[in-house]
Protein backbone atom coordinates (compact mmCIF):
# COMPACT_ATOMS: atom_id res chain seq x y z
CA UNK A 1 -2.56 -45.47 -21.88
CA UNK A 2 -4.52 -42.25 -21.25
CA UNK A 3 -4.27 -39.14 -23.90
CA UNK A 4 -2.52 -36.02 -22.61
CA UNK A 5 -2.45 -32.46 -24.27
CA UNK A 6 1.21 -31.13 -24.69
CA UNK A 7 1.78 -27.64 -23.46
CA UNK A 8 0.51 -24.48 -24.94
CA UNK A 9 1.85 -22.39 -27.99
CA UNK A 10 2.38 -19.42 -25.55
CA UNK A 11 5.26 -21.66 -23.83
CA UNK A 12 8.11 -19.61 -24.80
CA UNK A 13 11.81 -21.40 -25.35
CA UNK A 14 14.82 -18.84 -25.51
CA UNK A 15 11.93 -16.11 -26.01
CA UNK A 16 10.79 -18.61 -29.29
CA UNK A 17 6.94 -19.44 -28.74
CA UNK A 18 5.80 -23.02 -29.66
CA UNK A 19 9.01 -24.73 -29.93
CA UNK A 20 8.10 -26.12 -26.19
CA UNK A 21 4.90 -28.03 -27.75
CA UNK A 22 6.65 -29.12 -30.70
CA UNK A 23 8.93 -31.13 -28.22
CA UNK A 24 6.23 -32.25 -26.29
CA UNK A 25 3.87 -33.60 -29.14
CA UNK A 26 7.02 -35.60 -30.02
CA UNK A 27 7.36 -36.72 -26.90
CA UNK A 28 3.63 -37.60 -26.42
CA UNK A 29 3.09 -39.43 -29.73
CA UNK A 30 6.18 -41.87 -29.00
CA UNK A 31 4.71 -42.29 -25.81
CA UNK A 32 1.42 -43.31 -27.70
CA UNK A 33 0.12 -40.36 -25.35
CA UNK A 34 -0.50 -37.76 -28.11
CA UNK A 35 -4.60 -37.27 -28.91
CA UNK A 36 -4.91 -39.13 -32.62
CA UNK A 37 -6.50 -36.18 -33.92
CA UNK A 38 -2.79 -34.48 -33.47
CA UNK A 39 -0.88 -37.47 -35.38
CA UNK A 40 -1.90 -35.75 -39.08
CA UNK A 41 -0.31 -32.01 -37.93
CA UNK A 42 2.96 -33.84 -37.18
CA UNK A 43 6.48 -32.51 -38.88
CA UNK A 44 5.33 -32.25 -42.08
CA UNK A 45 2.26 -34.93 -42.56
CA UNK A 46 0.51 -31.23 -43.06
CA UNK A 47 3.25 -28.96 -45.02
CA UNK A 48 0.86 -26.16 -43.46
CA UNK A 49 0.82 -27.17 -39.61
CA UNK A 50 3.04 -25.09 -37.60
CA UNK A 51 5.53 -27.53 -36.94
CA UNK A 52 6.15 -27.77 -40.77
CA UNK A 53 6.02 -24.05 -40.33
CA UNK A 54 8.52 -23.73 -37.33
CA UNK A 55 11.12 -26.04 -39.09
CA UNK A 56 10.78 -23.99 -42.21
CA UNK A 57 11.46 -20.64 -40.57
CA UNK A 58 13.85 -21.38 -38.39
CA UNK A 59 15.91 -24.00 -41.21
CA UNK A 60 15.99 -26.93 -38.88
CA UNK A 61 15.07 -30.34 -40.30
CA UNK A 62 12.02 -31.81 -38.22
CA UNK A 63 13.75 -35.14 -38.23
CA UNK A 64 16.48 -33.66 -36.64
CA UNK A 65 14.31 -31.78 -34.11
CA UNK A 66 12.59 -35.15 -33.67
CA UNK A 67 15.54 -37.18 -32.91
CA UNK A 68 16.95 -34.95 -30.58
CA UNK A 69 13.76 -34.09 -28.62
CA UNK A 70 13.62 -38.24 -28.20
CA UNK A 71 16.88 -37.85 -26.59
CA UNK A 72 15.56 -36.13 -23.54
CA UNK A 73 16.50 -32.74 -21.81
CA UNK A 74 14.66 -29.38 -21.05
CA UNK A 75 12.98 -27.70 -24.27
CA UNK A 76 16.17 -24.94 -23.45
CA UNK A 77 19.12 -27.68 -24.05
CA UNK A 78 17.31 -29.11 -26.74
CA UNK A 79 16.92 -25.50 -28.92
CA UNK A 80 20.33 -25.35 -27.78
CA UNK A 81 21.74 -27.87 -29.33
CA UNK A 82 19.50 -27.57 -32.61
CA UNK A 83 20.99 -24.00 -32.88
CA UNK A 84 24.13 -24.34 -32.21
CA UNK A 85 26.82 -23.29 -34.24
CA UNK A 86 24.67 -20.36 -35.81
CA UNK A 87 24.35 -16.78 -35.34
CA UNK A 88 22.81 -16.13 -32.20
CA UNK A 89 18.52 -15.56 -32.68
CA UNK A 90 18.14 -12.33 -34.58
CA UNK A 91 15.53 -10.28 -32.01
CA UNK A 92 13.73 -9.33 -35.25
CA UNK A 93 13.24 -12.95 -36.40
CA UNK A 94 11.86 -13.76 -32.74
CA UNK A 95 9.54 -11.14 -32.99
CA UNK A 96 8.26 -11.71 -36.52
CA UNK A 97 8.05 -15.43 -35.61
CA UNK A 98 5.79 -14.66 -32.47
CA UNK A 99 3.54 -12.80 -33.75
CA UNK A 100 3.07 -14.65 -37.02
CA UNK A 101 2.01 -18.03 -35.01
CA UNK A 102 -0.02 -16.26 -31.93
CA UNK A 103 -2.13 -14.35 -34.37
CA UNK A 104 -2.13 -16.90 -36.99
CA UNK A 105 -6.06 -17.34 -38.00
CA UNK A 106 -6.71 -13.65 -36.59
CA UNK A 107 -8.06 -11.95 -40.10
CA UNK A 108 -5.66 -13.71 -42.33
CA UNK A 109 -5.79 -16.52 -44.68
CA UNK A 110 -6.08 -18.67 -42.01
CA UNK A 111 -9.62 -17.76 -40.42
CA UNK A 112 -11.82 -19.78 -42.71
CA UNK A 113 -9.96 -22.35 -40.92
CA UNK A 114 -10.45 -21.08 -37.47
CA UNK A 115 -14.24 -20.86 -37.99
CA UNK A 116 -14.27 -24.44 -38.86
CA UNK A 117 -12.49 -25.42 -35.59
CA UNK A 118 -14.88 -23.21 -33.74
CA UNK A 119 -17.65 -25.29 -34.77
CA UNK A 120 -16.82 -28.70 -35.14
CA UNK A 121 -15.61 -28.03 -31.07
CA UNK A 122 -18.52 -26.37 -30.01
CA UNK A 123 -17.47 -23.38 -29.45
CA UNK A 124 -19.08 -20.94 -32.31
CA UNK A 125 -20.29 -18.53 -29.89
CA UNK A 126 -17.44 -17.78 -28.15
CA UNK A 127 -15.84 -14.71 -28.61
CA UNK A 128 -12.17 -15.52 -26.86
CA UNK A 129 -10.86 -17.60 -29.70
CA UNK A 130 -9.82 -15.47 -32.32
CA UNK A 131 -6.65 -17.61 -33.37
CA UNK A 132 -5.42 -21.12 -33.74
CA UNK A 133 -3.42 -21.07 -30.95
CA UNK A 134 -6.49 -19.77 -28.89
CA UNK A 135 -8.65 -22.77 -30.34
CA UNK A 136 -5.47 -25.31 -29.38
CA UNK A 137 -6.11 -23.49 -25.47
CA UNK A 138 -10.00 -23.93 -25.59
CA UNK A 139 -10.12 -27.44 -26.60
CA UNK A 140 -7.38 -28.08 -24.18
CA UNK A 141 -8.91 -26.56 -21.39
CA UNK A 142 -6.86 -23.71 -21.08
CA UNK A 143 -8.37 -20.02 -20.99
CA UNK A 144 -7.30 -17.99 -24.24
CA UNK A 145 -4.84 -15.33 -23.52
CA UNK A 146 -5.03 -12.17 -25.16
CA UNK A 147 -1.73 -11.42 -27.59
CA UNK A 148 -0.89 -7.66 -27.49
CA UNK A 149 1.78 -5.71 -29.81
């Protein structure tokens, strides 16, 4: 079975950035598919990675999120049914949430971090990954995107 990258952070659900790769690294690691460098950021193997994060914030259980993301449907009907029954997303919550993970390594307690996975990828000298999320997009192949506002 070949390895396969799950989407990027930037993927937003219901306006909610990341939730789409959370589903998709659960989907990849039960297919075996997930890269075993991945397997330790899981839920909450690292109470620091941003699915730990993600559950924490939002008050969702990651088995929960894991269970029902095994079930199958879009990203949308699964965030759906995780969050249903609550108030509906607070716009302010969305936004804090957004910015928090897309910046998350950018000058914060995070960029020691960052630095690190600069390196140990190869890619010191490059000056477009600023952020986790742009280090998850350069070893993936993608280009970083630039996060504004």
């Amino acid at each position: 079975m070949s390895i396969q990258f799950p989407v990027s952070d930037h993927v937003k659900t219901r306006g909610v950035v990341y939730f789409a790769r959370l589903v998709d690294k659960i989907r990849l690691h039960a297919a075996g598919k997930l890269p075993a460098d991945f397997v330790g950021h899981l839920g909450f193997a690292d109470n620091t990675s941003f699915d730990a994060r993600f559950s924490r914030f939002w008050g969702l259980d990651y088995e929960a999120i894991k269970a029902r993301s095994l079930q199958g449907g879009t990203a949308g009907e699964i965030f759906d049914d995780l969050f249903a029954g609550r108030q509906p997303l607070n716009p302010e919550q969305v936004f804090v949430w957004n910015l928090f993970l897309l910046k998350r390594g950018w000058r914060d307690s995070g960029s020691p971090g960052v630095v690190e996975g600069k390196q140990a990828a190869g890619f010191a000298a490059r000056t477009d990954v600023h952020t986790y999320v742009d280090l998850h997009d350069a070893e993936e192949g993608r280009t970083p995107l630039a996060v504004l506002g």
